[in-house]
Protein backbone atom coordinates (compact mmCIF):
# COMPACT_ATOMS: atom_id res chain seq x y z
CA UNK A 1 2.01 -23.04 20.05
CA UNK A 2 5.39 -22.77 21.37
CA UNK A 3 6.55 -26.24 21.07
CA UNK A 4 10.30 -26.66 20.74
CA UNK A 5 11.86 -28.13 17.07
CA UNK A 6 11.46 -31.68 18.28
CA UNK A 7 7.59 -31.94 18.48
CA UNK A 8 7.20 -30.67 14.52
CA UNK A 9 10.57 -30.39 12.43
CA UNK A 10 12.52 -33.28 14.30
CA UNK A 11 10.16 -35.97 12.80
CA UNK A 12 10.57 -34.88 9.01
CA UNK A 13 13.67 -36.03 7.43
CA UNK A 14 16.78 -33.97 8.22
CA UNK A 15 18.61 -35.13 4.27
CA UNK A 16 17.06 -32.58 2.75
CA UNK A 17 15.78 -29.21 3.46
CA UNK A 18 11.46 -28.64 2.75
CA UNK A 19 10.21 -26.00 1.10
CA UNK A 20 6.74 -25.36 2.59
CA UNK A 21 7.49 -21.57 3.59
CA UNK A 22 6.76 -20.77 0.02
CA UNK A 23 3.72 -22.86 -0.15
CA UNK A 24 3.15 -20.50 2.80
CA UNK A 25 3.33 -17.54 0.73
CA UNK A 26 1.14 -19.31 -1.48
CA UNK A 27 -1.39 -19.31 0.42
CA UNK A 28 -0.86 -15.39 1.92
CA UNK A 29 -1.02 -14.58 -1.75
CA UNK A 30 -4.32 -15.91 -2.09
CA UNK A 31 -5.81 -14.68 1.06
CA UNK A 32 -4.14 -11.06 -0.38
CA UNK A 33 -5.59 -11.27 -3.49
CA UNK A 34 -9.00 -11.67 -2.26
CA UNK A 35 -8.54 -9.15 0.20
CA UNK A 36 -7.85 -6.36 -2.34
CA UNK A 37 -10.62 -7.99 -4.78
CA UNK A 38 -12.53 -7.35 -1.87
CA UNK A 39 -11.71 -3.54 -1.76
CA UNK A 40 -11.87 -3.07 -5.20
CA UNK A 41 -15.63 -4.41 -6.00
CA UNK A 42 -17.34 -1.03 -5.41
CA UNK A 43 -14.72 0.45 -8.07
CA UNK A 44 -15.95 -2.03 -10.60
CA UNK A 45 -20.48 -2.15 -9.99
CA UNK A 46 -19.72 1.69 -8.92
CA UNK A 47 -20.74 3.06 -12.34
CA UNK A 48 -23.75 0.60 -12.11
CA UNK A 49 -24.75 1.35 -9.07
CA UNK A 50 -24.29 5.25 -9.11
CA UNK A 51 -26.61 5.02 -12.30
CA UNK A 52 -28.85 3.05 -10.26
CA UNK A 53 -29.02 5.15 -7.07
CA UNK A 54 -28.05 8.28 -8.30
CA UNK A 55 -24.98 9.00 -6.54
CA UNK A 56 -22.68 12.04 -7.02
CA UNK A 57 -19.43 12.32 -7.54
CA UNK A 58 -18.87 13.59 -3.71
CA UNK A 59 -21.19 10.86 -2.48
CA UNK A 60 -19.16 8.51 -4.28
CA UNK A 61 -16.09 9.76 -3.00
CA UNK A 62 -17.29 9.31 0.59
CA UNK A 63 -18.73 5.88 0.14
CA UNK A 64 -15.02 4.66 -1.54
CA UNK A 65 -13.76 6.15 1.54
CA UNK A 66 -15.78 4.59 4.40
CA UNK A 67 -13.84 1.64 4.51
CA UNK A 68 -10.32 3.30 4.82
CA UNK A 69 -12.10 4.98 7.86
CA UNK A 70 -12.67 2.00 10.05
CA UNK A 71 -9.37 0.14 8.77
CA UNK A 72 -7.06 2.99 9.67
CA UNK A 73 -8.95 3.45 13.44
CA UNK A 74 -8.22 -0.46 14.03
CA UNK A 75 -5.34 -0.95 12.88
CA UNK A 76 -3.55 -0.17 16.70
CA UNK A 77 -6.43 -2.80 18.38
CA UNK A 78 -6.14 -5.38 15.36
CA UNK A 79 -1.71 -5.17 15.55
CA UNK A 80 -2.56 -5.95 19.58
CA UNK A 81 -4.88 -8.72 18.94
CA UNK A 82 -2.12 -10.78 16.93
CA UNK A 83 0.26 -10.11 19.18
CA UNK A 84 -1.76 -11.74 22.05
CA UNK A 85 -3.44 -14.60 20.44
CA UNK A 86 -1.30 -15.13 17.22
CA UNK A 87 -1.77 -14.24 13.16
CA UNK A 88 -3.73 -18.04 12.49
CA UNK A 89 -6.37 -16.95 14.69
CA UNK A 90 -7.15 -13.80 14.22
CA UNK A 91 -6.67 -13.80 10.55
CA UNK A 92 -9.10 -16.37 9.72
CA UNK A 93 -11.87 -14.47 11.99
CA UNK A 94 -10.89 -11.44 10.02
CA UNK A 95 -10.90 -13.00 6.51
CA UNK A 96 -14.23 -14.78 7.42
CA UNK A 97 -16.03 -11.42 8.31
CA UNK A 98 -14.67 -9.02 5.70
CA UNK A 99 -16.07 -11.82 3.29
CA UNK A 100 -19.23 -11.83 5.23
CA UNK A 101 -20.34 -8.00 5.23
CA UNK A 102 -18.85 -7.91 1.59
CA UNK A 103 -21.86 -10.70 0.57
CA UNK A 104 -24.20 -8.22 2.47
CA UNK A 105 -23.64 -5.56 0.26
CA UNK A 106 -25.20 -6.72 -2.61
CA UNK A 107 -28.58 -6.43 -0.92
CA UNK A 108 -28.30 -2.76 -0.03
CA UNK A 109 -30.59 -1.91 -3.06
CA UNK A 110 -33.41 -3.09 -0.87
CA UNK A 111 -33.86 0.18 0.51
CA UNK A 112 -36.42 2.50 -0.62
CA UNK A 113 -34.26 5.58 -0.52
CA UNK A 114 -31.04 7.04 -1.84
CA UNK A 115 -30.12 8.43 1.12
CA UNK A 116 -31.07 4.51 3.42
CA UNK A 117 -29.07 3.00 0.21
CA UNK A 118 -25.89 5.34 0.62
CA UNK A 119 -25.97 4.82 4.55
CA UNK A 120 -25.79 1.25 4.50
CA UNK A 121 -23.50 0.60 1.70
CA UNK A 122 -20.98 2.88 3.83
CA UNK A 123 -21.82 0.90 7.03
CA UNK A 124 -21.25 -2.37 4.79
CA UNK A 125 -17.97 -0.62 4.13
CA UNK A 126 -16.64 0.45 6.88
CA UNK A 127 -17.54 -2.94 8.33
CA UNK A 128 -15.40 -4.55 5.57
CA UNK A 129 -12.80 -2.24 6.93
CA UNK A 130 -13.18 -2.83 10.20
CA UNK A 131 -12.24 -6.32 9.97
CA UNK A 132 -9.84 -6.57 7.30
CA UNK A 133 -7.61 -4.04 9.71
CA UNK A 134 -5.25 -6.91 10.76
CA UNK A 135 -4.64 -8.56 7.27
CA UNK A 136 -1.50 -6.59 6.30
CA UNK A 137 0.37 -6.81 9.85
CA UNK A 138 -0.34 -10.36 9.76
CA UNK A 139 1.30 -10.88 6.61
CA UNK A 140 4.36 -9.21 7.90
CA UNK A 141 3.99 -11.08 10.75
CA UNK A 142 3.95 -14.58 9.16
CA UNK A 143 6.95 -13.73 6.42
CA UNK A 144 8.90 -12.55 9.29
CA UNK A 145 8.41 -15.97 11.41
CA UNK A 146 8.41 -17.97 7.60
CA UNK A 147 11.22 -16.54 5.61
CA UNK A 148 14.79 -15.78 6.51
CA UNK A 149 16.17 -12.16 6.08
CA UNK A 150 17.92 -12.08 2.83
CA UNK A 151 14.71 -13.94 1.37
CA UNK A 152 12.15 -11.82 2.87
CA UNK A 153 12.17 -8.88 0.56
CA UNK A 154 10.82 -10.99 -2.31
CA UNK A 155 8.46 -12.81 0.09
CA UNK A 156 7.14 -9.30 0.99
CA UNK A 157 6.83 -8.33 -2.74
CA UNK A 158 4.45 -11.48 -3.66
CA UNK A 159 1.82 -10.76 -0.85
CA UNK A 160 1.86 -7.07 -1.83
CA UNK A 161 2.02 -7.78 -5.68
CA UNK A 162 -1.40 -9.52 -4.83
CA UNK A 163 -3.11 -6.73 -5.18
CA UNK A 164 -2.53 -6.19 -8.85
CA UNK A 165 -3.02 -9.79 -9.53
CA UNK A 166 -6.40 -9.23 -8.09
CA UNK A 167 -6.80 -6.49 -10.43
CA UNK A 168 -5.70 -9.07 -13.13
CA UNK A 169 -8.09 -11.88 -12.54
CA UNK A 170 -11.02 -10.18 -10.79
CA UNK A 171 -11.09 -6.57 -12.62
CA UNK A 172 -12.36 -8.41 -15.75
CA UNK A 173 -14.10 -11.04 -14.13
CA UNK A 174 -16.25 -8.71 -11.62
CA UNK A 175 -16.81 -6.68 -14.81
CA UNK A 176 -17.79 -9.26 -17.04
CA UNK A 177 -20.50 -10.66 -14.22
CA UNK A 178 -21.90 -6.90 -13.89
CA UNK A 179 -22.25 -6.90 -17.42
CA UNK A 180 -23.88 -10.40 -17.51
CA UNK A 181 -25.84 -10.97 -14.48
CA UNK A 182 -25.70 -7.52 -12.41
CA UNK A 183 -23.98 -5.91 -10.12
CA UNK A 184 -25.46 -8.21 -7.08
CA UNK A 185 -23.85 -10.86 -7.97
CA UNK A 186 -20.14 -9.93 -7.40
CA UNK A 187 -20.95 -9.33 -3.63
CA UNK A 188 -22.36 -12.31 -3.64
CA UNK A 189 -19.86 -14.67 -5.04
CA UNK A 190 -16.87 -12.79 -3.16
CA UNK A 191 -18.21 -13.18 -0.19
CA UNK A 192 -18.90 -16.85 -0.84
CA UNK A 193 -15.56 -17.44 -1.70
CA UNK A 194 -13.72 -15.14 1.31
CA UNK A 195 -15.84 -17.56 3.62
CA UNK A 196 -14.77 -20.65 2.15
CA UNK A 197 -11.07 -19.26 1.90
CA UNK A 198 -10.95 -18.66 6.01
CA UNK A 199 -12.06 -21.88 6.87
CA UNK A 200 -8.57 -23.43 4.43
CA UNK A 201 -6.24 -20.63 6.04
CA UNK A 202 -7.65 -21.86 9.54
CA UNK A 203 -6.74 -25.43 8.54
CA UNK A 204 -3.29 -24.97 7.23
CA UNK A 205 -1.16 -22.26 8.68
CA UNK A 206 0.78 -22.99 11.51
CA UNK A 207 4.23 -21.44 12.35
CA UNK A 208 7.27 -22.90 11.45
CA UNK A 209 8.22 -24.71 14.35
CA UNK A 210 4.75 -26.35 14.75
CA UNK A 211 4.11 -27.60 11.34
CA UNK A 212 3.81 -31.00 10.65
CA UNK A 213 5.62 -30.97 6.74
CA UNK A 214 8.53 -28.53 8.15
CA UNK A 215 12.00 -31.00 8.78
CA UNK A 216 15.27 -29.73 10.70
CA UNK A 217 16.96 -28.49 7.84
CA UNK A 218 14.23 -26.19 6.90
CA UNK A 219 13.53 -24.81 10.13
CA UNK A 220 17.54 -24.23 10.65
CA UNK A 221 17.84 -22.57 7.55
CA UNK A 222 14.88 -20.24 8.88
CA UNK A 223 16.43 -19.39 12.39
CA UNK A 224 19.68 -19.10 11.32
CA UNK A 225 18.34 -16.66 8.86
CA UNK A 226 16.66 -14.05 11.03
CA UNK A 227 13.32 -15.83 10.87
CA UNK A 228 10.77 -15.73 13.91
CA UNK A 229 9.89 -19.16 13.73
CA UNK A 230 7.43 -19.92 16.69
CA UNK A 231 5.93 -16.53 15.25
CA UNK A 232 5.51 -15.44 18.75
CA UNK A 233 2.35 -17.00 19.46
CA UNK A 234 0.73 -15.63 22.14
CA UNK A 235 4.07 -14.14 23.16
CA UNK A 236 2.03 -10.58 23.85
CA UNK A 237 0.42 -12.04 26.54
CA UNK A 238 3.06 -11.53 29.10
CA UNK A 239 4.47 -8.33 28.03
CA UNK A 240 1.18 -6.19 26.63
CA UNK A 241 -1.82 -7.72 28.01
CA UNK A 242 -4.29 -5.61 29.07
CA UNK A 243 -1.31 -3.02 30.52
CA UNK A 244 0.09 0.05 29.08
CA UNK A 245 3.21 -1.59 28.33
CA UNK A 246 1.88 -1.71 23.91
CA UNK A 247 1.05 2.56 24.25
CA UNK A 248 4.54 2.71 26.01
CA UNK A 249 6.54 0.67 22.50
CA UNK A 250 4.25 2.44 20.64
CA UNK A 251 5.35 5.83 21.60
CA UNK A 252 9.04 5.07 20.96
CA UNK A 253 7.90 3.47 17.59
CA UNK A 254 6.44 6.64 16.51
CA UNK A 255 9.24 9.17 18.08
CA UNK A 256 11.66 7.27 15.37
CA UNK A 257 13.16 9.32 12.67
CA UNK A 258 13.74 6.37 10.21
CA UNK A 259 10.20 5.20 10.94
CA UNK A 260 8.43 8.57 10.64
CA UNK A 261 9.92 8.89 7.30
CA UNK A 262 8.62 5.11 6.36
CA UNK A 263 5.66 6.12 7.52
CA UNK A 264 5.13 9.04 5.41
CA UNK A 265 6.57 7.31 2.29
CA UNK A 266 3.92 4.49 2.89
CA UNK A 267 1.06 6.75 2.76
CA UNK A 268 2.10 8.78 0.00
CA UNK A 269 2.58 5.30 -2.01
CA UNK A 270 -0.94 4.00 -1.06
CA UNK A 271 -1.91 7.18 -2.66
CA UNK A 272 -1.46 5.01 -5.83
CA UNK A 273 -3.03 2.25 -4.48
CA UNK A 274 -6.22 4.25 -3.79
CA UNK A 275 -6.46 5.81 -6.63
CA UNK A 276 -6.01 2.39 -8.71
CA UNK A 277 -8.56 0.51 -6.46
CA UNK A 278 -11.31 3.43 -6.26
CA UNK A 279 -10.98 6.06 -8.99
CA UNK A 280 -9.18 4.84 -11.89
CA UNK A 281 -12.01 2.45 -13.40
CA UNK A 282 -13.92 5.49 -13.30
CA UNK A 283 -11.51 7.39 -15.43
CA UNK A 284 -11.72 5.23 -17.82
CA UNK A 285 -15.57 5.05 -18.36
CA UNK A 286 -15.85 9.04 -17.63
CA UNK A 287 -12.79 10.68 -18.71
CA UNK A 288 -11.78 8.07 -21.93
CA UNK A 289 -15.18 7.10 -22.47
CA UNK A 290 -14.80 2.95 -22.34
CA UNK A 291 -17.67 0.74 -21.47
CA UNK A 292 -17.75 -0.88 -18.06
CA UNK A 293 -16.75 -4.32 -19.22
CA UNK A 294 -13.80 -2.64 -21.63
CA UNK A 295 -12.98 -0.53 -18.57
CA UNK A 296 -12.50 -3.93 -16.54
CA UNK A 297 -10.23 -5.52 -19.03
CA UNK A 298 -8.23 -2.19 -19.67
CA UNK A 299 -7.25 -1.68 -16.17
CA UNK A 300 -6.14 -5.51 -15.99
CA UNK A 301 -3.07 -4.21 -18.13
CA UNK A 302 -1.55 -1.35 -15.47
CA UNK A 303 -2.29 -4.27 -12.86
CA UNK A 304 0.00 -6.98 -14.69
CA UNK A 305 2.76 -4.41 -15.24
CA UNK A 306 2.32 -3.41 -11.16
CA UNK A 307 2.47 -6.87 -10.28
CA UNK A 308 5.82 -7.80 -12.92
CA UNK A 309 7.03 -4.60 -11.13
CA UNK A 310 5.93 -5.96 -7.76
CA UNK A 311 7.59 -8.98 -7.54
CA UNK A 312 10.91 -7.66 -9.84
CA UNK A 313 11.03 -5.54 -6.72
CA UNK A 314 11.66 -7.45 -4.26
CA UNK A 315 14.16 -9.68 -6.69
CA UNK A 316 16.04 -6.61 -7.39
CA UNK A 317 16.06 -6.00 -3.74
CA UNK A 318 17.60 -9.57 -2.32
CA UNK A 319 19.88 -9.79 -5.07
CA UNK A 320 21.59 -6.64 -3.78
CA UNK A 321 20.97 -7.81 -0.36
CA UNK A 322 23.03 -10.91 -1.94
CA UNK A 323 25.69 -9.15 -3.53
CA UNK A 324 26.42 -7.88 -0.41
CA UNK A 325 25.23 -4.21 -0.71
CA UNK A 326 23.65 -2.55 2.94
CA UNK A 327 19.84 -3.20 3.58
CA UNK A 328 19.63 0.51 3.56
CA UNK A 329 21.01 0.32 -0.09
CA UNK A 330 19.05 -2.83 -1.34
CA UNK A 331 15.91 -1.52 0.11
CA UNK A 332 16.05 2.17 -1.29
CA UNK A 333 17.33 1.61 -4.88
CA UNK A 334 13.89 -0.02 -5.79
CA UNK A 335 11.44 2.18 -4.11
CA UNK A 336 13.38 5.83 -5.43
CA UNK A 337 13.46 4.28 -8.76
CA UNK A 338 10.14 2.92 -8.84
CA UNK A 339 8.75 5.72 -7.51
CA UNK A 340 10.28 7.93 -10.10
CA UNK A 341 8.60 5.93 -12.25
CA UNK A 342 4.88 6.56 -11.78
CA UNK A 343 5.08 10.12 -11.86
CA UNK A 344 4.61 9.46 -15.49
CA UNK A 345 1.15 9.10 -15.34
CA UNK A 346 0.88 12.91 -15.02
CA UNK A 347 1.53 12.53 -18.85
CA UNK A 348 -1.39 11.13 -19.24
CA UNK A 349 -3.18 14.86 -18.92
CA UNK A 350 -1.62 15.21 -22.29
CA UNK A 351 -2.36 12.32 -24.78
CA UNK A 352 -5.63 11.70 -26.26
CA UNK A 353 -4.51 8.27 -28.11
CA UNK A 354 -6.37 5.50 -25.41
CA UNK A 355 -2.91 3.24 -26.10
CA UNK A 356 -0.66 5.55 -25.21
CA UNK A 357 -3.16 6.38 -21.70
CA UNK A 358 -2.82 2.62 -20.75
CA UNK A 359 0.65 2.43 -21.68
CA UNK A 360 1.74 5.24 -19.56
CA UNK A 361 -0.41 3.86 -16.70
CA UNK A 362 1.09 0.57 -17.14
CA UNK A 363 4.63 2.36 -17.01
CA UNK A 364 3.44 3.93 -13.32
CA UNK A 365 1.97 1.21 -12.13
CA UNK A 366 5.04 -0.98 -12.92
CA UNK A 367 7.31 1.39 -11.24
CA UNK A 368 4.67 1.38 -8.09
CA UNK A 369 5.33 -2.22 -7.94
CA UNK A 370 8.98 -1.88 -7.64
CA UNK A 371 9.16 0.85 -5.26
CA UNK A 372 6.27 -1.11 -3.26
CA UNK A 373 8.86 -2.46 -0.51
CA UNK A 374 7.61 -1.17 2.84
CA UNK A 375 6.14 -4.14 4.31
CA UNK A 376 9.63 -5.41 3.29
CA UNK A 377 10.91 -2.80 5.23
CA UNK A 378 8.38 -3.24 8.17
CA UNK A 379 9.73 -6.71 8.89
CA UNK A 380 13.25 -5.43 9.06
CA UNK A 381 12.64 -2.94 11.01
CA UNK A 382 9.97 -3.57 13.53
CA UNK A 383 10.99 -4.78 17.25
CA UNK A 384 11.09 -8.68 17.36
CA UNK A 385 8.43 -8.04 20.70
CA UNK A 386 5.78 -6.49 18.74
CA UNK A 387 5.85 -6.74 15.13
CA UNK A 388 2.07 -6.75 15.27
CA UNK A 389 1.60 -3.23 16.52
CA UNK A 390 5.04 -2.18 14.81
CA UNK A 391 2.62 -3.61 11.21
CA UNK A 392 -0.49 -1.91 12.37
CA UNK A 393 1.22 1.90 13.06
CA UNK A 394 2.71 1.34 9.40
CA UNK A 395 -0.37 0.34 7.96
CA UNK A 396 -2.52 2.81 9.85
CA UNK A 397 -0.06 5.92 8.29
CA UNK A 398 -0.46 4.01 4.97
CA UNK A 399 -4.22 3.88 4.70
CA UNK A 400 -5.08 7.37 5.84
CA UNK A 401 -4.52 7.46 2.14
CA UNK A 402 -7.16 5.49 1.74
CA UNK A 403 -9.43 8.07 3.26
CA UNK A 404 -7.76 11.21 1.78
CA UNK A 405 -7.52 9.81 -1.87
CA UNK A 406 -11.22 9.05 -2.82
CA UNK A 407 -12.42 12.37 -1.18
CA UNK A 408 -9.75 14.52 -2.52
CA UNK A 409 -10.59 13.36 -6.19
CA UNK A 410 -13.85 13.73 -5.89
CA UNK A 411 -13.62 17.14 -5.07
CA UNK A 412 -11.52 17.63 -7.52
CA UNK A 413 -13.96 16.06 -10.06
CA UNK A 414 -16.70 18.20 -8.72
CA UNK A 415 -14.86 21.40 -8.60
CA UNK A 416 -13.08 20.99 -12.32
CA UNK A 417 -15.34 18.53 -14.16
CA UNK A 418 -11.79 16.61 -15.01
CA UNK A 419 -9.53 14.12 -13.88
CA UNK A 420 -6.35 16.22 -14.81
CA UNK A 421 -6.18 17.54 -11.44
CA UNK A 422 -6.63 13.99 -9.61
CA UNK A 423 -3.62 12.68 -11.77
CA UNK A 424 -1.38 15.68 -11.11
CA UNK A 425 -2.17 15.09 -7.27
CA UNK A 426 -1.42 11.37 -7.14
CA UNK A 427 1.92 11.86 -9.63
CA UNK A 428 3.02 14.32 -6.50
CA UNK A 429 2.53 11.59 -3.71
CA UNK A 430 4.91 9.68 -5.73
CA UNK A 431 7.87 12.27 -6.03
CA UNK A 432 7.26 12.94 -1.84
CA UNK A 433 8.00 9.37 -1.63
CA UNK A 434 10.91 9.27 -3.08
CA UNK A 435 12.36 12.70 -0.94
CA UNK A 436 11.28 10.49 2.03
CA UNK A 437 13.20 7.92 1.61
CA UNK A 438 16.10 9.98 0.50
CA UNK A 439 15.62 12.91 3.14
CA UNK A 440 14.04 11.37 6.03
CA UNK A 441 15.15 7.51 5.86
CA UNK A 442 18.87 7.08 6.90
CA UNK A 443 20.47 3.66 8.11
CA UNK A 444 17.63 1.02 7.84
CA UNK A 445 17.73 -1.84 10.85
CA UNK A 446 16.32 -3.00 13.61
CA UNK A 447 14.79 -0.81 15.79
CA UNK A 448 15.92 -1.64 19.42
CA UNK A 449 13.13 -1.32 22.30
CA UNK A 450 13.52 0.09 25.78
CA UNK A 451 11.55 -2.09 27.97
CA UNK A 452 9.20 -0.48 30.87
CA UNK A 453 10.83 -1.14 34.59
């Protein structure tokens, strides 16, 4: 995989510069979409299936939690593994199983038992977790090797916008086949479709200086931009291996001031993210009273506004890259004022008028989007030797959220019969991002990396 320009880019005409970096990000965008459709199914049969089963509150709060569990404790391993043998790889062995024990799950009625049922759909879960753990760092690491620098913020906001697209187009759609043909079947036909989806990713992603559509002009344009563009293949071989050289970057990744604060901000922003993928069709039936198929088409409308948000973001971002503002600047501006934004949904505690509920959480969720810039962040920040494990310690602060979030609100919902609580705690997350960035976040660059002797 480390071929030099001549054996991929040299053969393509040099009169005019390709574009296939952003059919690149196409096709991240897709893989990202299905990945959060993938997270988000139990949020949608969950009412079914806690009729069904009998699950409480609690229960539910654990099972939404199980696969945060198993992504956040392989998120170190999974940043390794693309290091040493490369985001193509890995990613389509990770898409392929995610989509795998997602299909299984819609046979975990088989058992005779509540308690046999809850166990395995956790398993099933965590499983999903387990290997969906190097998605995120892999996207980093791609749009870091794909996209020059002052093009890579908006690169970063279309993968992450993917997950409200695939609260868009799947919300309603996984809803509408509950309501038609049963919870079953959306396990079924995600996981049919995450299967096909690997074997295409396997097929056509390649790094830049490898691909066969890629001419000179492109793959200058890409260098002499910041981009990684043999997307260091393999290139962990000879520095981590199996030695203790990755705990020893590590350590100095995680002793960083800007990067502790990055860290925290992530989590408190995926926070929102829970909440939206786990929780908030619940609110909806429970607390507003919707049906499940109305609940599915309702939360479609936060999810546009998050993704407008989402990919204005990253615009916003570039442009002041562009106008020749700091990257500390261009990268703050967004997520403060985004983040400012959704502590609006708090308001939602007082309104009873259902439009003015999904307009507020369509207000929150579009400033989420904005302020939704870490991975953007990530790949200007992390060490050009290990962006993999520099993705994977961001993403691993980032989903504790995902285990925190779903418990915490249950609680709450068990303790206070109402969701006023679980919106004041998520609207808080967003205000302690924004005095992370401001407090804790200085300069943003580069982070430089002191090499064992």
């Amino acid at each position: 995989m480390n071929a030099t320009p001549t054996t991929g880019a040299a053969a393509a005409s040099t009169a005019r510069r390709t574009n296939v970096r952003y059919w690149i990000l196409a096709l991240i965008f897709i893989v990202t979409t299905v990945n959060y459709a993938d997270r988000a199914t139990l949020s949608i049969t969950g009412p079914a299936m806690r009729e069904e089963f009998g699950f409480s509150a609690v229960q539910m709060g654990y099972i939404f939690s199980a696969f945060s569990w198993s992504y956040v404790m392989a998120q170190i391993p999974g940043g390794w593994l693309l290091d040493r043998f490369g985001a193509r790889r890995i990613y389509a062995v990770s898409i392929f199983l995610w989509s795998f024990f997602t299909l299984l799950q819609g046979w975990v009625g088989i058992f005779a038992s509540m308690g046999a049922t809850m166990t395995a759909l956790f398993m099933l879960r965590f499983a999903v977790g387990l290997a969906e753990s190097p998605a995120f760092p892999a996207n980093a690491k791609v749009v870091a090797s794909w996209f020059p620098t002052a093009e890579r913020g908006t690169a970063s906001a279309i993968f992450n916008a993917a997950q409200y697209f695939a609260a868009v187009v799947f919300t309603p759609l996984m809803a509408w086949i509950v309501h038609s043909m049963g919870w079953h079947h959306v396990y079924l036909w995600m996981g049919i479709m995450g299967m096909l989806l690997a074997m295409l990713w396997l097929k056509v992603m390649r790094s830049p200086v490898t691909h066969p559509a890629v001419n000179r002009a492109e793959l200058e344009h890409i260098e002499q931009g910041g981009g990684l563009i043999h997307m260091n293949e393999g290139a962990g071989k000879s520095k981590q291996g199996a030695n203790p050289a990755g705990w020893f970057y590590a350590r100095q990744l995680l002793s960083n001031r800007m990067l502790a604060g990055v860290y925290l901000g992530q989590y408190c922003i995926n926070v929102l993210t829970y909440f939206f993928l786990t929780w908030f069709p619940v609110y909806l039936v429970q607390a507003r009273g919707m049906s499940i198929l109305k609940a599915g088409f309702v939360a479609s409308l936060p999810a546009i506004c998050g993704f407008l948000g989402g990919v204005l973001g990253g615009v916003i971002s570039d442009h002041l890259l562009r106008r020749g503002y700091s990257l500390t600047i261009a990268r703050k501006v967004p997520i403060v004022a985004g983040m400012l934004l959704s502590v609006s949904m708090i308001a939602c505690n007082y309104v009873d008028a259902e439009w003015l509920v999904v307009g507020i959480m369509a207000l929150a969720f579009f400033g989420k989007g904005i302020g939704a810039l870490g991975w953007a962040v990530v790949a200007d920040t992390a060490p050009k030797e290990v962006i993999g494990l520099a993705g994977s310690i961001f993403n691993t602060f980032g989903n504790i959220a995902g285990i925190v979030t779903p418990i915490v609100i249950g609680y709450i919902l068990s303790a206070t019969g109402s969701f006023n609580g679980a919106l004041v705690f998520v609207g808080i997350n967003a205000l302690v991002t924004v005095l992370s960035y401001l407090v804790i976040v200085k300069d943003i660059r580069r982070v430089e990396l002191k090499h064992p002797q």
